[in-house]
Protein backbone atom coordinates (compact mmCIF):
# COMPACT_ATOMS: atom_id res chain seq x y z
CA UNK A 1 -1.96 -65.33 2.26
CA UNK A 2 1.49 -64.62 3.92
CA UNK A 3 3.13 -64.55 0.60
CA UNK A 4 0.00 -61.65 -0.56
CA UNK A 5 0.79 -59.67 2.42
CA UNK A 6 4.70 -60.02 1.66
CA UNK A 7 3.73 -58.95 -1.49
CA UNK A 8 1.98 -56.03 -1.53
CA UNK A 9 3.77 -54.35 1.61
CA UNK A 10 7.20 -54.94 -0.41
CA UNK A 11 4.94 -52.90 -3.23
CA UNK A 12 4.03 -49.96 -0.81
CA UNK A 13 7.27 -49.85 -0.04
CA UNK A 14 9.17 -49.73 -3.23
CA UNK A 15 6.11 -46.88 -3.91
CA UNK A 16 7.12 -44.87 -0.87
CA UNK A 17 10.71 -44.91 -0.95
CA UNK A 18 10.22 -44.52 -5.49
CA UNK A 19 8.02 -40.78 -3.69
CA UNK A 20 11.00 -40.44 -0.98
CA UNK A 21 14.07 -40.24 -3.87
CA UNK A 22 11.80 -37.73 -5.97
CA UNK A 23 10.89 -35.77 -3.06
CA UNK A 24 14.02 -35.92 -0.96
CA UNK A 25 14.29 -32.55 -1.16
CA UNK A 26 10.94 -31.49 1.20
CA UNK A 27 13.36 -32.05 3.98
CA UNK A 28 16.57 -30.73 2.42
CA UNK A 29 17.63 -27.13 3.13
CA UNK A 30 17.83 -26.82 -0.72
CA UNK A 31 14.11 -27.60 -1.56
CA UNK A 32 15.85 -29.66 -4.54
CA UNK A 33 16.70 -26.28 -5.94
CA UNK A 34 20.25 -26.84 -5.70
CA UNK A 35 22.69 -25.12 -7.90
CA UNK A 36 25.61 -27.71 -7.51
CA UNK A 37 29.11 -25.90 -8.55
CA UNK A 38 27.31 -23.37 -10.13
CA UNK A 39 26.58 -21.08 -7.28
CA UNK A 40 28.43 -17.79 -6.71
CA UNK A 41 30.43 -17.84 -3.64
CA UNK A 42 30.91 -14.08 -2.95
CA UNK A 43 28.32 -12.80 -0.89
CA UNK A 44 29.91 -8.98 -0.73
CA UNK A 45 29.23 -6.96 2.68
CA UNK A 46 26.57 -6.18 4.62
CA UNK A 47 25.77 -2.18 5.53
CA UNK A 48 22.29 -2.55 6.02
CA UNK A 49 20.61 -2.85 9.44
CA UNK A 50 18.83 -5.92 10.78
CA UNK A 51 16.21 -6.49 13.11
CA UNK A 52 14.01 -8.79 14.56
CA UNK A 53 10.56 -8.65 15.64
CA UNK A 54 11.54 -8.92 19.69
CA UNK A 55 13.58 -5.78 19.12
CA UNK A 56 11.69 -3.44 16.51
CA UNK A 57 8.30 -2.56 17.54
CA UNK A 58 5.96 -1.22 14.73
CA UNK A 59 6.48 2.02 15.71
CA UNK A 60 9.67 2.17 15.43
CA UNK A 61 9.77 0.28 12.53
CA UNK A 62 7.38 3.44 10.50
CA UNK A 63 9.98 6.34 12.62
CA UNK A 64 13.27 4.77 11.84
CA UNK A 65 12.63 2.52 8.24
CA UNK A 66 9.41 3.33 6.43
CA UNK A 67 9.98 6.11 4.62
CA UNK A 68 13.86 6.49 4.79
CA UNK A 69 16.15 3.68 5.19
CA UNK A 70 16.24 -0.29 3.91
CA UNK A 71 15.93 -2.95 6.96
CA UNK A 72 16.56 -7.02 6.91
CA UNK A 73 13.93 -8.29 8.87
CA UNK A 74 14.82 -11.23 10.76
CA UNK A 75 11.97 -13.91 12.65
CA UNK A 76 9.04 -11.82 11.99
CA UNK A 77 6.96 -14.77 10.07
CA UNK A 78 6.19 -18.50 9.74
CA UNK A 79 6.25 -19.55 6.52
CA UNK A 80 7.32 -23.24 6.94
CA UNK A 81 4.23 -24.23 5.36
CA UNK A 82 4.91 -21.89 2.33
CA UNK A 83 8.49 -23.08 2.12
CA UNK A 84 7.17 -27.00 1.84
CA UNK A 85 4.82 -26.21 -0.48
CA UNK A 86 7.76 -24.47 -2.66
CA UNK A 87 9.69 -27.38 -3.31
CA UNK A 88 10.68 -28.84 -6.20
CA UNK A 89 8.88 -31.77 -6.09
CA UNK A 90 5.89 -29.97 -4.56
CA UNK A 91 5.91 -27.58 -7.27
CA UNK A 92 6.23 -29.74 -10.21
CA UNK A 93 3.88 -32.05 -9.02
CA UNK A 94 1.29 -29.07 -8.60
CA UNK A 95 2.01 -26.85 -11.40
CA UNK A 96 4.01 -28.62 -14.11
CA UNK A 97 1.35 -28.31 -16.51
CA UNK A 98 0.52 -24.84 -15.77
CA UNK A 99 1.58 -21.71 -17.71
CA UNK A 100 3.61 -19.03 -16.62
CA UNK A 101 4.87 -16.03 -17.97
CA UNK A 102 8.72 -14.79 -18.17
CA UNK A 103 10.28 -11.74 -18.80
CA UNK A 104 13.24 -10.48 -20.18
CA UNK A 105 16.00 -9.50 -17.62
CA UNK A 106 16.43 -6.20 -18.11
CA UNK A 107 15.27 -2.31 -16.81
CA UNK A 108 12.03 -2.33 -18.88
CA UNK A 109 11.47 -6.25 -19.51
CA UNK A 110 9.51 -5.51 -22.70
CA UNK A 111 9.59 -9.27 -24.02
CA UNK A 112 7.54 -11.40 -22.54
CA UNK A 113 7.25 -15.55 -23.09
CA UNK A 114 4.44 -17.93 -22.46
CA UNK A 115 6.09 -21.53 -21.38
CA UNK A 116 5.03 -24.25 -19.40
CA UNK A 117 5.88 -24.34 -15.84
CA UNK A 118 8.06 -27.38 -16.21
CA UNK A 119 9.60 -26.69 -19.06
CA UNK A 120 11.09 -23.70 -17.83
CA UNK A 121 12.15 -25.62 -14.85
CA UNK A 122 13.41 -27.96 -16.87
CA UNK A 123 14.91 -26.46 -19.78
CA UNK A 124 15.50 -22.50 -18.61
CA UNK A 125 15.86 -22.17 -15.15
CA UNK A 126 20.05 -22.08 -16.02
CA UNK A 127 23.01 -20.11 -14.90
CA UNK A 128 23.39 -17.04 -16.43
CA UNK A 129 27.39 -16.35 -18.40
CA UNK A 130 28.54 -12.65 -17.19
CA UNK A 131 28.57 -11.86 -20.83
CA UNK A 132 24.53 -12.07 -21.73
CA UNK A 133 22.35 -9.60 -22.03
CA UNK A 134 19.25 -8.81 -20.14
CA UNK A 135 17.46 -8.94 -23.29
CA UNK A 136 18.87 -12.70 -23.82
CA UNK A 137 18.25 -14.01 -20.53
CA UNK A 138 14.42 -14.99 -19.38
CA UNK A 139 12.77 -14.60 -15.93
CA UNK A 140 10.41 -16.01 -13.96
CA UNK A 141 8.66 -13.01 -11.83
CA UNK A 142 5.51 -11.40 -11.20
CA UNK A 143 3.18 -11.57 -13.99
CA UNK A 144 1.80 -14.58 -11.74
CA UNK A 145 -1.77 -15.48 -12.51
CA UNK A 146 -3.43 -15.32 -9.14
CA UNK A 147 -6.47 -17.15 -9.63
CA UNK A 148 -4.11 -20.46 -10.85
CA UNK A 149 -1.98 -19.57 -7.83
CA UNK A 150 -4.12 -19.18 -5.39
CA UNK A 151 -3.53 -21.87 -2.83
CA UNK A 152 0.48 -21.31 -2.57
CA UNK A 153 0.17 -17.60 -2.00
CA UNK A 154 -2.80 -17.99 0.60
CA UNK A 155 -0.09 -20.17 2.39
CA UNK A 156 2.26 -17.12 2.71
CA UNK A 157 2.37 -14.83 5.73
CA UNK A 158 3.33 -11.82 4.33
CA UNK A 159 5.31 -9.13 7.24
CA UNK A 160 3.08 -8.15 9.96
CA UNK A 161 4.70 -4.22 9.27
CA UNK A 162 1.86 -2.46 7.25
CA UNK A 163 2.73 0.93 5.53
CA UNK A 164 -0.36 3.42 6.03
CA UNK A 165 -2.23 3.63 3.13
CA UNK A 166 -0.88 1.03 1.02
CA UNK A 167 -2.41 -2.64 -0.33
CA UNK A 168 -0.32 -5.52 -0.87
CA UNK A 169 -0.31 -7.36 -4.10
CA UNK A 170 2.20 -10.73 -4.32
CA UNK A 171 4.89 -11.70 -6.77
CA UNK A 172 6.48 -14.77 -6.97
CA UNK A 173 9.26 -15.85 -8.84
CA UNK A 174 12.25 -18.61 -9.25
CA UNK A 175 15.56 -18.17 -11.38
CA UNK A 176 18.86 -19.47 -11.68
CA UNK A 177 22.77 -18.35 -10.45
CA UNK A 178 23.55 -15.56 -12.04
CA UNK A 179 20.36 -13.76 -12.92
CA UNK A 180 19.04 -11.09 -11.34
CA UNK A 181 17.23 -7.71 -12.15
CA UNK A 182 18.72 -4.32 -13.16
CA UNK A 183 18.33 -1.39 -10.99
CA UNK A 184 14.99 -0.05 -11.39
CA UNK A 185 12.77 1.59 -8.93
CA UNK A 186 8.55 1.44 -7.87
CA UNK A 187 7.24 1.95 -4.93
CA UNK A 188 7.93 0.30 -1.57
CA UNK A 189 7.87 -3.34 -0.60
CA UNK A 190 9.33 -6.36 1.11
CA UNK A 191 11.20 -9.19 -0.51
CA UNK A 192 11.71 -12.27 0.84
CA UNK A 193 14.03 -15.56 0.22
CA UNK A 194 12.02 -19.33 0.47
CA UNK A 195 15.19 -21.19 -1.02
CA UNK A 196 18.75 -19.77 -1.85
CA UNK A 197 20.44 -16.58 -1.71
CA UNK A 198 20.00 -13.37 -3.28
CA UNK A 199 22.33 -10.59 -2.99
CA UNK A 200 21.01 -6.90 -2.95
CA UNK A 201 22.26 -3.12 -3.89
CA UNK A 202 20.17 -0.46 -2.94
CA UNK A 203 20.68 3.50 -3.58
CA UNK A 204 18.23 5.97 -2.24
CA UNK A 205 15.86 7.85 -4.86
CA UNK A 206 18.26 11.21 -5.45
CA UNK A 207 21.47 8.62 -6.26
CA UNK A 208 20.87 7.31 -9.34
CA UNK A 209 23.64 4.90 -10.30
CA UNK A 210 25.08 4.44 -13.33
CA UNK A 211 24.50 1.35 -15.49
CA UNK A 212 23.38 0.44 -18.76
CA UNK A 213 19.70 -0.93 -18.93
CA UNK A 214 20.29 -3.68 -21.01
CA UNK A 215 23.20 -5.32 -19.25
CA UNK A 216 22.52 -7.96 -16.28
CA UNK A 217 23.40 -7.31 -12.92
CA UNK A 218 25.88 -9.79 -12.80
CA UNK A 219 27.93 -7.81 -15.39
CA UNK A 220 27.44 -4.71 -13.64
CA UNK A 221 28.82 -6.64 -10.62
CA UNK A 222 31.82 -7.69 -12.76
CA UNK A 223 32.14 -4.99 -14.60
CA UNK A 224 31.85 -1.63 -12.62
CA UNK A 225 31.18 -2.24 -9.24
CA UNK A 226 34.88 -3.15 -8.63
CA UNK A 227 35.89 0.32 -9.63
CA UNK A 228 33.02 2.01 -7.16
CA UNK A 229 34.94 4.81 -4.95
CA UNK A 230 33.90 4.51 -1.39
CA UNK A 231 31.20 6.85 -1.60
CA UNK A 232 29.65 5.39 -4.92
CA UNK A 233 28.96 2.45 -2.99
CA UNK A 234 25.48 1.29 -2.50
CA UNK A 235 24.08 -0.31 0.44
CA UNK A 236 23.93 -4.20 0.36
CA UNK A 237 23.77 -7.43 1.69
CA UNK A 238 23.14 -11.20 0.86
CA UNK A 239 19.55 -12.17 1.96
CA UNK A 240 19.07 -15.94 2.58
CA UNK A 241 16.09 -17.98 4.00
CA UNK A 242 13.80 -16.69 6.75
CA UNK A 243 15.09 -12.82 5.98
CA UNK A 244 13.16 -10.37 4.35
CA UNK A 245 14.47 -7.01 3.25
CA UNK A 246 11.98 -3.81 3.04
CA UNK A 247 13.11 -0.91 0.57
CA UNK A 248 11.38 2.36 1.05
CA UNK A 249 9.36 3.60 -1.92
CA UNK A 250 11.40 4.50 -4.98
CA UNK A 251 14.67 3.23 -4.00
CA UNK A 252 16.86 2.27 -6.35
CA UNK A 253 17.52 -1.33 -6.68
CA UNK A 254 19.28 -4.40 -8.07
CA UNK A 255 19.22 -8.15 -7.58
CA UNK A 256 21.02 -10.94 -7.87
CA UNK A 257 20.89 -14.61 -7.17
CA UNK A 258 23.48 -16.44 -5.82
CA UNK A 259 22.06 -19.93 -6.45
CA UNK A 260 18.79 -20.97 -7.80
CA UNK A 261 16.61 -19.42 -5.66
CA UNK A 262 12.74 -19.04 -5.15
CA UNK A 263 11.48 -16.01 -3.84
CA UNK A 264 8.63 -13.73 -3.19
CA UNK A 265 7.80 -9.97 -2.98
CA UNK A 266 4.94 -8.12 -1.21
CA UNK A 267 4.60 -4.90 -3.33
CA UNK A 268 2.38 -2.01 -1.33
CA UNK A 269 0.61 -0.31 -3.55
């Protein structure tokens, strides 16, 4: 009887800790996502304001943001639930089999590609070389089928800051170092980091930068930001867990992920 018990706790336990190695990364700041050496490391300035919820009041969030200016909102949600749920593990194990849709990474995203959830986790979520095109590089956001992803987004607690008028519909998205979207512009909405980093640039509707539609952000950060006069800068900053940035409605804007990152937008419509 002893040697049964021995047994089959020995078995439990061998089952746990087999769960525990493959899902190591629920309590890891990563979420498993990491990037290893493939990471960018240069985070570039930050010339946008940031608040918190103890020190911007709705009101003066609509006055002094709204309708005019980017803010980094700092505090203003719980989403630990959301962010466990947005593992790796988690994630695989829920939706491996499930199908999602990318998009080409560039101003228009006109191609789009039907792949399994894990093998684009597997096989495609990869850095991105400075040299691709958006055309060549695929992208997992938006285009989310709601009714398959239901229970993660009822999980998130979108920002408590509502813009009169306006609806919010989600997008959700994952993708490598490296990748990121053109500038583009729509109409306002919040944007907010579960794992990684993503770096912003941000121009207001009447400054419309130059850049080619078809090349990545990355190269435009390579390529012609470097050569920016003072004035042709835009604003920016480097977004990471727990921050959410609002843009005002058609702003100009550009992403681009430092690591692999997983992230979510609340677009008001």
């Amino acid at each position: 009887m002893e040697l049964k018990v021995t047994c089959v706790f020995f078995s439990l336990l061998s089952a746990w800790l087999s769960v525990a190695r493959d899902s190591e990364q629920i309590s890891g700041d990563d979420g498993g996502w990491s990037s290893g050496g493939d990471s960018l490391t240069d985070e570039g300035p930050c010339n946008i304001d940031i608040e918190d919820q103890t020190s911007l009041t709705y009101s003066q969030f609509l006055q002094q943001y709204a309708y005019t200016k980017p803010v980094i909102l700092r505090g203003i949600t719980d989403n630990t639930r959301f962010r466990f749920m947005c593992c790796k593990y988690n994630l695989l194990r829920e939706y491996k089999e499930r199908t999602v849709r990318l998009s080409t990474a560039n101003t228009h995203s006109y191609r789009k590609v039907d792949v399994p959830f894990e093998e684009f986790v597997k096989f495609l979520l990869t850095p991105q070389s400075v040299d691709s095109l958006g055309s060549e590089t695929l992208y997992f956001f938006g285009d989310n089928n709601f009714t398959e992803w239901h229970a993660l987004f009822d999980e998130y607690n979108a920002p408590p800051y509502k813009i009169p008028y306006t609806s919010p519909a989600y997008s959700f998205g994952i993708a490598g170092p490296g990748t990121g979207v053109p500038f583009h512009w729509h109409g306002p909405g919040y944007s907010e980091v579960i794992y990684g980093r993503k770096r912003w640039f941000l121009y207001p509707p009447d400054e419309q930068p130059e850049f080619h539609p078809n090349h990545t952000t990355l190269t435009w950060v390579s390529q012609s930001y470097p050569s920016l006069g003072i004035h042709e800068r835009p604003l920016e900053c480097t977004i990471r867990p727990g921050e959410v940035l609002y843009f005002p409605d058609r702003w100009w804007h550009a992403t681009l992920n430092l690591d692999t990152s997983v992230f979510i937008s609340t677009f008001l419509g």
